[in-house]
PDB file of N, CA and C in Angstrom:
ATOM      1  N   UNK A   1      82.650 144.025 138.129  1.00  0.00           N
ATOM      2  CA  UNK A   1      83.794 143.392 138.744  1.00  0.00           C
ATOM      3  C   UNK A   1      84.566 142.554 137.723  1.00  0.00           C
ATOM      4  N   UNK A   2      84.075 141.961 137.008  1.00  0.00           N
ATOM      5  CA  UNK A   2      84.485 141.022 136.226  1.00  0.00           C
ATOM      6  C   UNK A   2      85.481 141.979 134.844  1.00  0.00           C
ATOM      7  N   UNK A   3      85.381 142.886 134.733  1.00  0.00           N
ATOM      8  CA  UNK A   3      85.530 143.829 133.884  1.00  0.00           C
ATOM      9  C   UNK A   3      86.964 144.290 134.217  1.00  0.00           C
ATOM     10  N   UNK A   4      86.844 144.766 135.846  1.00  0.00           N
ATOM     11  CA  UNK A   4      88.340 145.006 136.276  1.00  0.00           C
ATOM     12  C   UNK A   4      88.839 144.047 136.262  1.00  0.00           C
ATOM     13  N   UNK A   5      88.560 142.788 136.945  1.00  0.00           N
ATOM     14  CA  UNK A   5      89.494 141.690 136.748  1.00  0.00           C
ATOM     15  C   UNK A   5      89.803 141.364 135.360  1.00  0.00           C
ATOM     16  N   UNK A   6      89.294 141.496 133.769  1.00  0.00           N
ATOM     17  CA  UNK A   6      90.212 141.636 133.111  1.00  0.00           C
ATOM     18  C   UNK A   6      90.890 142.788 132.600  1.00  0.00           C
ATOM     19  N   UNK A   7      90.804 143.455 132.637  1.00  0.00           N
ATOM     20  CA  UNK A   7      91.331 144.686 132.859  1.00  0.00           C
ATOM     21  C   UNK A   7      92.775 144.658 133.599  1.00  0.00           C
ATOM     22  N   UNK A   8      92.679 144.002 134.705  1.00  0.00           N
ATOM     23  CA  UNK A   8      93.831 143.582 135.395  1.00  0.00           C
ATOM     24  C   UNK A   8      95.035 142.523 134.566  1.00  0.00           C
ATOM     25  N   UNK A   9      93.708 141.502 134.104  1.00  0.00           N
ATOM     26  CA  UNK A   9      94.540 140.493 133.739  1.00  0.00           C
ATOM     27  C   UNK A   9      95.449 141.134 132.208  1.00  0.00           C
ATOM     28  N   UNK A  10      94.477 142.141 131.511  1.00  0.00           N
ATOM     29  CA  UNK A  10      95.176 142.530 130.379  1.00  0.00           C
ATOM     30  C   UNK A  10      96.755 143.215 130.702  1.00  0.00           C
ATOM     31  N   UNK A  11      96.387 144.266 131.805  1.00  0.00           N
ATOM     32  CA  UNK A  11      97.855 145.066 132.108  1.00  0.00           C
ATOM     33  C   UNK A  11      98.667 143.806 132.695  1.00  0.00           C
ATOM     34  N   UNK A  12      98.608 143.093 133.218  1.00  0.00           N
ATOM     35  CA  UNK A  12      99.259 142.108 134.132  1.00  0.00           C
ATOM     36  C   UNK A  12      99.963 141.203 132.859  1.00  0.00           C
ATOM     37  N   UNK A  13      99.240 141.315 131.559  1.00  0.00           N
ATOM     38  CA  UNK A  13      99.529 140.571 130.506  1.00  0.00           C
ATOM     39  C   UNK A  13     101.035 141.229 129.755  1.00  0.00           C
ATOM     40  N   UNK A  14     100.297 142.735 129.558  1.00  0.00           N
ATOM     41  CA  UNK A  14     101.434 143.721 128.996  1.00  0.00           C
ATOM     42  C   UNK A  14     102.506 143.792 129.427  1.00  0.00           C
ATOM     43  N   UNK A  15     102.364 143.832 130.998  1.00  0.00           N
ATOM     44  CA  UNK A  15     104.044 144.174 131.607  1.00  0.00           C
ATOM     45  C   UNK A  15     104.509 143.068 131.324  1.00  0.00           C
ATOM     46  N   UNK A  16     103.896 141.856 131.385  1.00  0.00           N
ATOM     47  CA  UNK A  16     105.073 140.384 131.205  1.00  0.00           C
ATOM     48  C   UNK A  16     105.754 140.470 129.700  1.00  0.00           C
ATOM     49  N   UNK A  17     105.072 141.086 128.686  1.00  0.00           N
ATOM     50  CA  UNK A  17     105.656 141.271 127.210  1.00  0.00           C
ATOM     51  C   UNK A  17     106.309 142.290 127.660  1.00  0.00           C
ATOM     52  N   UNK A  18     106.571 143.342 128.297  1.00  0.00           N
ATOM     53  CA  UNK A  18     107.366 144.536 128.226  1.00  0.00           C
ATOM     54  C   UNK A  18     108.667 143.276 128.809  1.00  0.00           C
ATOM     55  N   UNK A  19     108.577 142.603 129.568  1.00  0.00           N
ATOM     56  CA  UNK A  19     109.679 142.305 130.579  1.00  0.00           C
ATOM     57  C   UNK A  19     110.342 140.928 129.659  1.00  0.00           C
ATOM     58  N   UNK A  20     109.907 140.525 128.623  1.00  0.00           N
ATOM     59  CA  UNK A  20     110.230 139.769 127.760  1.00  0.00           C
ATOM     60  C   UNK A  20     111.131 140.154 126.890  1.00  0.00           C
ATOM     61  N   UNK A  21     111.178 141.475 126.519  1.00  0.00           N
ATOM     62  CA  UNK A  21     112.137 142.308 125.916  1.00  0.00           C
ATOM     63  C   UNK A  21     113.440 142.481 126.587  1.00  0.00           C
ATOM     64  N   UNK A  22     113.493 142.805 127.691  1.00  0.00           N
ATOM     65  CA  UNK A  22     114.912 142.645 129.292  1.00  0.00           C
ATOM     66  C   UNK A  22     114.942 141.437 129.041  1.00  0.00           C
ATOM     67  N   UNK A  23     113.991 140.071 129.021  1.00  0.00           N
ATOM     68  CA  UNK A  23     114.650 138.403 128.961  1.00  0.00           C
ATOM     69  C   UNK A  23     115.939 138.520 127.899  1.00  0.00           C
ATOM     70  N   UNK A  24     114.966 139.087 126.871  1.00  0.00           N
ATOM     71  CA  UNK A  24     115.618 138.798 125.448  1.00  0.00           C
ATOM     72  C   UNK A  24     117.355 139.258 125.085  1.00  0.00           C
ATOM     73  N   UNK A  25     117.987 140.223 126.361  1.00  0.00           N
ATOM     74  CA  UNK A  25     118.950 140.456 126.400  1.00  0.00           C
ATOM     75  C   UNK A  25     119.868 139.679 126.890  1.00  0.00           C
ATOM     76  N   UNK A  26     119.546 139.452 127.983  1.00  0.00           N
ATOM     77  CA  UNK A  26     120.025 137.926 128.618  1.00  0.00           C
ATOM     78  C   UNK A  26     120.107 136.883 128.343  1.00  0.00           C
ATOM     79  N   UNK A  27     119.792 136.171 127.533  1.00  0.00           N
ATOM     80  CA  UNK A  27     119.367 135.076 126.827  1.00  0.00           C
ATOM     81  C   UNK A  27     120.711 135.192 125.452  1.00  0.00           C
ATOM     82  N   UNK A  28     121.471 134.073 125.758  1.00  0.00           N
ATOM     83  CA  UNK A  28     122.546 133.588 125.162  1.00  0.00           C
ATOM     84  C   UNK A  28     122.332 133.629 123.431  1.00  0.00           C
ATOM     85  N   UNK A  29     122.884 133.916 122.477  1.00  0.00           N
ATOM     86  CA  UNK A  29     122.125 133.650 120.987  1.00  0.00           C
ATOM     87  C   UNK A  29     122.774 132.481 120.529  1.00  0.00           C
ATOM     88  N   UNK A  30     121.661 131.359 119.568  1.00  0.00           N
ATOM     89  CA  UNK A  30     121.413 130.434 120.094  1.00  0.00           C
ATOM     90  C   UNK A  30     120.981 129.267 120.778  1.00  0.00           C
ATOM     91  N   UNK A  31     120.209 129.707 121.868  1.00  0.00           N
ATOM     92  CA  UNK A  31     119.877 129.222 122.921  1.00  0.00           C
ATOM     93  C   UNK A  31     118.619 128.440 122.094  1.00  0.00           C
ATOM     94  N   UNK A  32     117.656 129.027 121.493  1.00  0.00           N
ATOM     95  CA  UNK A  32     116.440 128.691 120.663  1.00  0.00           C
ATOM     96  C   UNK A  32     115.195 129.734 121.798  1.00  0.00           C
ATOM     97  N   UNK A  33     115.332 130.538 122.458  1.00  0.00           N
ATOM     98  CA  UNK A  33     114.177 131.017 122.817  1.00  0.00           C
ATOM     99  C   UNK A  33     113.977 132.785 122.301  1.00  0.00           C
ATOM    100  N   UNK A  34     113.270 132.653 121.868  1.00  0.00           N
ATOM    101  CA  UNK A  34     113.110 134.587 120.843  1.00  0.00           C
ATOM    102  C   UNK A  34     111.933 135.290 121.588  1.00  0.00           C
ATOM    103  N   UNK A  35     112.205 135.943 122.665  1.00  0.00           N
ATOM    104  CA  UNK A  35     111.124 137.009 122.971  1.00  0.00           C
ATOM    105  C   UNK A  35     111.529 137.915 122.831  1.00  0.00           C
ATOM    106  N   UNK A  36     112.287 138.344 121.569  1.00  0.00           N
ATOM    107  CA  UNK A  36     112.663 139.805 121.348  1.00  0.00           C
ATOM    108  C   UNK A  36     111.457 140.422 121.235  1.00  0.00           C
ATOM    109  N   UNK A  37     110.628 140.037 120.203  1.00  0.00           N
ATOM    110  CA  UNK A  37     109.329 140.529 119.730  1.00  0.00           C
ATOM    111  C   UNK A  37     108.283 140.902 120.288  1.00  0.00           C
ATOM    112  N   UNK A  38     108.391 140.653 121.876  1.00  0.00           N
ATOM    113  CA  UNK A  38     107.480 140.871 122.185  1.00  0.00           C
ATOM    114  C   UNK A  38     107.012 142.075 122.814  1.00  0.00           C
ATOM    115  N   UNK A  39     108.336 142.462 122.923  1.00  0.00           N
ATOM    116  CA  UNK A  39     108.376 144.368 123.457  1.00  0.00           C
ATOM    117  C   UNK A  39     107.225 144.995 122.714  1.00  0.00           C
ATOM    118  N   UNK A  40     107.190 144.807 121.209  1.00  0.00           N
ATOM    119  CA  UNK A  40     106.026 145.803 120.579  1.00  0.00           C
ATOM    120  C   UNK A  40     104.657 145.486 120.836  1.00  0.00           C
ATOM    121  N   UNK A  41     104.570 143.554 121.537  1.00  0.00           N
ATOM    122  CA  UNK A  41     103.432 143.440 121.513  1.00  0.00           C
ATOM    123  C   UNK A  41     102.836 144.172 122.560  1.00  0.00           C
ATOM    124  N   UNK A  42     103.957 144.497 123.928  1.00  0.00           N
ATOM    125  CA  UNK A  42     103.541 144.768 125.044  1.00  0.00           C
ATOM    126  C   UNK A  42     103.133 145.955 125.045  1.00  0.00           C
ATOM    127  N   UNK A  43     103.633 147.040 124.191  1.00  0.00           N
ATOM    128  CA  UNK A  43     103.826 148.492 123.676  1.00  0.00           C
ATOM    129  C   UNK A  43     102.674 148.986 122.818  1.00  0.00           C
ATOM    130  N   UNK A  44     101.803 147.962 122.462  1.00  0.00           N
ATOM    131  CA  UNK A  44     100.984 148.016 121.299  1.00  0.00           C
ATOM    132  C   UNK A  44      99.306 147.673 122.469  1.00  0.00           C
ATOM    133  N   UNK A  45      99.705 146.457 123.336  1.00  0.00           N
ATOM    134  CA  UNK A  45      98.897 146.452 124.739  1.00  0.00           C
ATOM    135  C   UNK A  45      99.002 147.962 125.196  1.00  0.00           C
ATOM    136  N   UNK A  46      99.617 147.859 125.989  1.00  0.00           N
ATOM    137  CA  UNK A  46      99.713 148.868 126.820  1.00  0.00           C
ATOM    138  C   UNK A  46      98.896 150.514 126.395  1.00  0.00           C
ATOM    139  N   UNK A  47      99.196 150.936 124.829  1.00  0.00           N
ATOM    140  CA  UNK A  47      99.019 151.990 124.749  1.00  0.00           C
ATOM    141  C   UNK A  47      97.353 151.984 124.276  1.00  0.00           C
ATOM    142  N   UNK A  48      97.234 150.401 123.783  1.00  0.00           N
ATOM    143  CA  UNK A  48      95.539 150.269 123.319  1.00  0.00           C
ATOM    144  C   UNK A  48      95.002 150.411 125.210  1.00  0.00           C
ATOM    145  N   UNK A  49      94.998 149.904 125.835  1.00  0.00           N
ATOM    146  CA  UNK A  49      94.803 149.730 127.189  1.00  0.00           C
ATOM    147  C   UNK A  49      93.912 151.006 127.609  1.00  0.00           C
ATOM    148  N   UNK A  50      95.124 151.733 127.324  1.00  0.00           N
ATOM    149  CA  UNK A  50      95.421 153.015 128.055  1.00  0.00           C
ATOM    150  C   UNK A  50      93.976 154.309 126.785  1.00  0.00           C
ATOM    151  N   UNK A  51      94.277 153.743 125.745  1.00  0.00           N
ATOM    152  CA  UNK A  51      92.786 154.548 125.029  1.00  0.00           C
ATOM    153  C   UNK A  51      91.089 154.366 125.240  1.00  0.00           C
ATOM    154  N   UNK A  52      91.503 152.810 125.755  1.00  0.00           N
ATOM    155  CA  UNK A  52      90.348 151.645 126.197  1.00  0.00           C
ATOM    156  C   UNK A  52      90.206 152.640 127.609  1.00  0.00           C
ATOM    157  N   UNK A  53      91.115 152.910 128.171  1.00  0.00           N
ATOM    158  CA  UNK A  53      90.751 153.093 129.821  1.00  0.00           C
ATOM    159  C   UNK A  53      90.299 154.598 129.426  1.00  0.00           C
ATOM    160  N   UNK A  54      90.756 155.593 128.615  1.00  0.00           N
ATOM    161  CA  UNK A  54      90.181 156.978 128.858  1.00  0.00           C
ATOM    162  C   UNK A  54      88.966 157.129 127.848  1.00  0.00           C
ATOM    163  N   UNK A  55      88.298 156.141 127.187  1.00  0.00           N
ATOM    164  CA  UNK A  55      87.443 156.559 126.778  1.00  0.00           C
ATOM    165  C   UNK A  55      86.176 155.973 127.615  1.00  0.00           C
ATOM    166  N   UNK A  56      86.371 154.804 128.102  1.00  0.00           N
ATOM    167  CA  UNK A  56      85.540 154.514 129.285  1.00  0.00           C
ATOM    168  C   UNK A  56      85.564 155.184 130.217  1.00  0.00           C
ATOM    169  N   UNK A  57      86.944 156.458 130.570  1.00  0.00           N
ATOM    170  CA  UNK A  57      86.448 157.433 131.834  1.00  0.00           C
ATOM    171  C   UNK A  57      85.760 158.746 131.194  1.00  0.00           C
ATOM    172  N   UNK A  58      86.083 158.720 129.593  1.00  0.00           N
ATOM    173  CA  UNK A  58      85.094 159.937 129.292  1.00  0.00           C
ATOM    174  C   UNK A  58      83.850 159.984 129.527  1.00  0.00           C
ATOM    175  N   UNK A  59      83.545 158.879 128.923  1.00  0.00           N
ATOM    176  CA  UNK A  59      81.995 157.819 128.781  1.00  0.00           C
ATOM    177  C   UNK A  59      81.158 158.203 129.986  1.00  0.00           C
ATOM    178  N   UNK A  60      81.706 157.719 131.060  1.00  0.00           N
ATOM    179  CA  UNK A  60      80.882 158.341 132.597  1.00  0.00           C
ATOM    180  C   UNK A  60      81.406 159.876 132.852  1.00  0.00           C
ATOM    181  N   UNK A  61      82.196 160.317 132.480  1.00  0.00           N
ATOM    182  CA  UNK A  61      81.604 161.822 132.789  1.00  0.00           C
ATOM    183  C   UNK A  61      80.725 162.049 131.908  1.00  0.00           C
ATOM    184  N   UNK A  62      81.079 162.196 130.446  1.00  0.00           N
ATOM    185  CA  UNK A  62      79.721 162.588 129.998  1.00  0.00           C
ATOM    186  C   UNK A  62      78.232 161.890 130.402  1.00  0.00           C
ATOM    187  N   UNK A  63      78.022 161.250 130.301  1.00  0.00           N
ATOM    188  CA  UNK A  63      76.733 160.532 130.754  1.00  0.00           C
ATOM    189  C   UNK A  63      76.625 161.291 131.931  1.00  0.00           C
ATOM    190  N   UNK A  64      77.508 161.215 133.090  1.00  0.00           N
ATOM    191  CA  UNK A  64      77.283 161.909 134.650  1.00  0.00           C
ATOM    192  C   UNK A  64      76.857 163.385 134.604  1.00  0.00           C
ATOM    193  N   UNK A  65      77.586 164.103 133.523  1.00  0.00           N
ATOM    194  CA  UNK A  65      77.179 165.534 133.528  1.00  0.00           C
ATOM    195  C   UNK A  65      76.411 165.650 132.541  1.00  0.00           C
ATOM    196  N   UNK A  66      75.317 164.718 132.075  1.00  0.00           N
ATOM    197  CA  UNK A  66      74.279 165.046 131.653  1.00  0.00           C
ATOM    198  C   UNK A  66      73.165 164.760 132.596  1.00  0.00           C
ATOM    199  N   UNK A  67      73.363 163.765 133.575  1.00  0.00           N
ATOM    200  CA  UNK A  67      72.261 163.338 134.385  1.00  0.00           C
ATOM    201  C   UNK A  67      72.316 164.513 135.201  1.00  0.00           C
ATOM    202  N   UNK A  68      73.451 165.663 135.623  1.00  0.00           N
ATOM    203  CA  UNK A  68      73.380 166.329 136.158  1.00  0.00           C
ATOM    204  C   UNK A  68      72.894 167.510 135.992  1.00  0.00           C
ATOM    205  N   UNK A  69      73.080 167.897 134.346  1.00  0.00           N
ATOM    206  CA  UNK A  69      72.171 168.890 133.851  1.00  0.00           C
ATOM    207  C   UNK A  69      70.497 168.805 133.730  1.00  0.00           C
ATOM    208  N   UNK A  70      70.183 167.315 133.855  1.00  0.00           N
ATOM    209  CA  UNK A  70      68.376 166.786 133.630  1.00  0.00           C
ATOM    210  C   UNK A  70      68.422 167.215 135.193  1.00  0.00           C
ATOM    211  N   UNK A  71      69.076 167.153 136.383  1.00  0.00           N
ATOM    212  CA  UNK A  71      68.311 167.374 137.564  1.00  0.00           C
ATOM    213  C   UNK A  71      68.435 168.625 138.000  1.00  0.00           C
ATOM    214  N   UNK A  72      69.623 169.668 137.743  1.00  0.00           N
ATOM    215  CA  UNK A  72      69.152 170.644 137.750  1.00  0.00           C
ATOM    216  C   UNK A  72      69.960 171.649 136.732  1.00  0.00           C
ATOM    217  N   UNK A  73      68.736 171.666 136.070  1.00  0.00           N
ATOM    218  CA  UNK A  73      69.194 172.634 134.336  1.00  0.00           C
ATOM    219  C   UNK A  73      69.715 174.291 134.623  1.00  0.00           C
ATOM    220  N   UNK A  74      69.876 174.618 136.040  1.00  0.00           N
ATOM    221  CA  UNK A  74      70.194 175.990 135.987  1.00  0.00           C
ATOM    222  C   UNK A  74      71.820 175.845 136.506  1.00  0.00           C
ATOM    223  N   UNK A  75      72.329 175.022 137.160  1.00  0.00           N
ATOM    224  CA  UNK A  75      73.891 174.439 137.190  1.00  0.00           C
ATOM    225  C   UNK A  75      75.023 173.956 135.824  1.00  0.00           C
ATOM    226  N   UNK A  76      73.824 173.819 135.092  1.00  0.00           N
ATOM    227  CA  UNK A  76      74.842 173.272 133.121  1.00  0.00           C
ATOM    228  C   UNK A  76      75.764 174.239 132.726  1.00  0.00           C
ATOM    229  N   UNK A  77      75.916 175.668 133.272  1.00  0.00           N
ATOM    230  CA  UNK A  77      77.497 175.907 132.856  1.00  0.00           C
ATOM    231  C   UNK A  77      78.758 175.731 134.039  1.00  0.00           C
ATOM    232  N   UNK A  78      78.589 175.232 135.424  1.00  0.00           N
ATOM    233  CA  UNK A  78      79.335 174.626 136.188  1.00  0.00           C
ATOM    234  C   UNK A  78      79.187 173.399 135.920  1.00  0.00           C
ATOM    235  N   UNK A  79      78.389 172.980 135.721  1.00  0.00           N
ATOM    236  CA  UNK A  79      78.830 171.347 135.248  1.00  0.00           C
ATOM    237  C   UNK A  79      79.178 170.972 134.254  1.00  0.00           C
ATOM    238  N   UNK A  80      79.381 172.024 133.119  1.00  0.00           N
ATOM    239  CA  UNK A  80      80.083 171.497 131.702  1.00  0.00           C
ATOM    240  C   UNK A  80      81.310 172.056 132.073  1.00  0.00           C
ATOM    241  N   UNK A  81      81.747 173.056 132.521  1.00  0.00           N
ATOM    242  CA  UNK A  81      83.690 173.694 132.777  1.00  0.00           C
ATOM    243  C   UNK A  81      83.971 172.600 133.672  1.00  0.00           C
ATOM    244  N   UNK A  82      83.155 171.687 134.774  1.00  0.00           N
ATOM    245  CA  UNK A  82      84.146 170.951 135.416  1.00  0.00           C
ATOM    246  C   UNK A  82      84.089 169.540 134.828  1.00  0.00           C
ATOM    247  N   UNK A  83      83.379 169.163 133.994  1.00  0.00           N
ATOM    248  CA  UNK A  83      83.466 168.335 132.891  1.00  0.00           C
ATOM    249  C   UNK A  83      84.407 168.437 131.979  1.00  0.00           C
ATOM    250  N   UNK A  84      84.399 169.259 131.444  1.00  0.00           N
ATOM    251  CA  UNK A  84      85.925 169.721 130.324  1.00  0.00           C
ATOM    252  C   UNK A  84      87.290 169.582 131.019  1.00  0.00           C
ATOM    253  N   UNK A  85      86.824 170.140 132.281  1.00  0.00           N
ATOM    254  CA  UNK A  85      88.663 170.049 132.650  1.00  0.00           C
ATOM    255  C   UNK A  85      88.489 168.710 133.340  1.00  0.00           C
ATOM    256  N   UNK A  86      87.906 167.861 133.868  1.00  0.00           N
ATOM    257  CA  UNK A  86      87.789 166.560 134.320  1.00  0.00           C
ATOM    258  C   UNK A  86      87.938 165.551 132.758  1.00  0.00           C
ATOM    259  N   UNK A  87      87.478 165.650 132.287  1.00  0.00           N
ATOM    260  CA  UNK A  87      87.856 164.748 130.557  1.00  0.00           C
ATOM    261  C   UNK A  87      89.321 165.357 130.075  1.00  0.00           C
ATOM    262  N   UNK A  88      89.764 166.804 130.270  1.00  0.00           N
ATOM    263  CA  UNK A  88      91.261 167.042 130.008  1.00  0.00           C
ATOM    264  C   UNK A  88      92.088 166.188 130.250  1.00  0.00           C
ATOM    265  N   UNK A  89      91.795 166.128 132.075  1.00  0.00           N
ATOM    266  CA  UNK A  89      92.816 165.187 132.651  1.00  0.00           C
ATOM    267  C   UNK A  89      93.407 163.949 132.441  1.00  0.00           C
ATOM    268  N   UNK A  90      91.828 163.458 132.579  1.00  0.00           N
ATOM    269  CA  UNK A  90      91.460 161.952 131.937  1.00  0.00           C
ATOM    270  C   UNK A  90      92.719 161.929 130.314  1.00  0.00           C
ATOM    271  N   UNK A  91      91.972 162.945 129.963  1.00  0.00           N
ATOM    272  CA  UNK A  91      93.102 162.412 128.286  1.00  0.00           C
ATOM    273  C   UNK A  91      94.450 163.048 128.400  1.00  0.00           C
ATOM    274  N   UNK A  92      94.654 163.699 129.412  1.00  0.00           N
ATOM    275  CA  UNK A  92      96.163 164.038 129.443  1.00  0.00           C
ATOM    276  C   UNK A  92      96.721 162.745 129.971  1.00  0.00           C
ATOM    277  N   UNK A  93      96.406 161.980 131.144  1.00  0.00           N
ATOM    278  CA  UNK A  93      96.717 160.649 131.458  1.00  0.00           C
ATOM    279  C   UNK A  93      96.947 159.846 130.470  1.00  0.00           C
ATOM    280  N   UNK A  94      95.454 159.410 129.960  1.00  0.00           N
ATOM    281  CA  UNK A  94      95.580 158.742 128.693  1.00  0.00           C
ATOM    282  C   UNK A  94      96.979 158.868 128.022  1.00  0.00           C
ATOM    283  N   UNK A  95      97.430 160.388 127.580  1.00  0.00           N
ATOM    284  CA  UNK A  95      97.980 160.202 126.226  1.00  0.00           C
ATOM    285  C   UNK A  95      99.646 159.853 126.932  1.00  0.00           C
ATOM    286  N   UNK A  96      99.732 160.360 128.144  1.00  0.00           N
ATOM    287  CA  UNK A  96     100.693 160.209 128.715  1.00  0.00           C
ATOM    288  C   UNK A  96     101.085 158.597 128.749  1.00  0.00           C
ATOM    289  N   UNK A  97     100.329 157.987 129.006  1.00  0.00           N
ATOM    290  CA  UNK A  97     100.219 156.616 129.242  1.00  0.00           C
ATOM    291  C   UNK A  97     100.641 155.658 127.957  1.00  0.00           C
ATOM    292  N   UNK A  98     100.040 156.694 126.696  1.00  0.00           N
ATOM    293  CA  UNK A  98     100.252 155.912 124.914  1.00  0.00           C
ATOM    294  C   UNK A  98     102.081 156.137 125.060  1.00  0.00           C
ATOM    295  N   UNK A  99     102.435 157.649 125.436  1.00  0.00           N
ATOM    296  CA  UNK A  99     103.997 157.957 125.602  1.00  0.00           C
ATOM    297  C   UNK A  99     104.955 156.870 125.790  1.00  0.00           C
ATOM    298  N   UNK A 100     104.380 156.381 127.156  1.00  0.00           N
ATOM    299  CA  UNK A 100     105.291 155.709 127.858  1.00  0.00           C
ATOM    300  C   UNK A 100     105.349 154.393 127.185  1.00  0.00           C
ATOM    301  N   UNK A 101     104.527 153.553 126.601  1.00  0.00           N
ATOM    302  CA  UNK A 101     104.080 152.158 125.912  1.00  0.00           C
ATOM    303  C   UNK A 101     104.687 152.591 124.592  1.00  0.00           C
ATOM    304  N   UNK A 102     104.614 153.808 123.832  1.00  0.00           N
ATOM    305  CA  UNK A 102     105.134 153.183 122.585  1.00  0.00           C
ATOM    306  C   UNK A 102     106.703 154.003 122.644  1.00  0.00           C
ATOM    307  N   UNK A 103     107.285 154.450 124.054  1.00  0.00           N
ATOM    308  CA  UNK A 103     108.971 154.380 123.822  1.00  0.00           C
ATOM    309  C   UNK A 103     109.252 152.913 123.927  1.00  0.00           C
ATOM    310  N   UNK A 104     108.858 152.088 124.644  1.00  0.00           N
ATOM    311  CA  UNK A 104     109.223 150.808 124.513  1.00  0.00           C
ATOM    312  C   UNK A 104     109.055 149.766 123.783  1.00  0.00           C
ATOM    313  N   UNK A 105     108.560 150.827 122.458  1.00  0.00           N
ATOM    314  CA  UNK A 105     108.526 149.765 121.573  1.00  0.00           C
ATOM    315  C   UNK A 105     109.940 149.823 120.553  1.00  0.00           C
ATOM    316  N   UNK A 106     110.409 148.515 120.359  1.00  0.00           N
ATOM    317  CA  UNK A 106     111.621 148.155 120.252  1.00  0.00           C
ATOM    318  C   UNK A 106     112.413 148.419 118.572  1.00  0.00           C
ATOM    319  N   UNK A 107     111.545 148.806 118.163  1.00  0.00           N
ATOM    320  CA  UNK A 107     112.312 149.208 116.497  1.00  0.00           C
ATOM    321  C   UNK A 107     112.356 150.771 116.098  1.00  0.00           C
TER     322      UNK A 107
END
């Protein structure tokens, strides 16, 4: 539990740097406040996040479709094809996810 809650708190962290970048337009020049910069930090969050999150969902499939091959060893080529395309997904998300975080990064 404690894990999602930061987990939460990290993305909850990122979008406020993504949305610091939109401040930074608005914001008179001048004024003395600079969150231009922080677009890349949010972009640089976001896409680490997002490698953090699919290698922790690889992590339990593999482990899962090995506990599944120790209980029954005559199922290990249905449980490795739906493993492969279940970790595909997982990293098609993933990479989809790096996409979206580093267009918004600002240089």
């Amino acid at each position: 539990m404690k894990n999602k809650i930061a987990l939460l708190a990290m993305t909850f962290l990122g979008s406020l740097l993504f949305a610091g970048e939109a401040l930074a337009q608005d914001v008179a020049p001048g004024v003395g406040i600079d969150v231009a910069g922080n677009g890349g930090l949010g972009a640089g969050l976001a896409a680490g996040l997002a490698v953090v999150g699919a290698g922790i969902g690889i992590g339990f499939i593999g482990g899962k479709s090995n506990e599944a091959v120790a209980r029954q060893p005559e199922m290990a080529g249905r449980v490795f094809i739906n493993m492969i395309l279940t970790a595909a997904l997982v990293e098609g998300v993933a990479l989809f996810a790096i996409v979206v975080g580093l267009t918004k990064f600002p240089y």
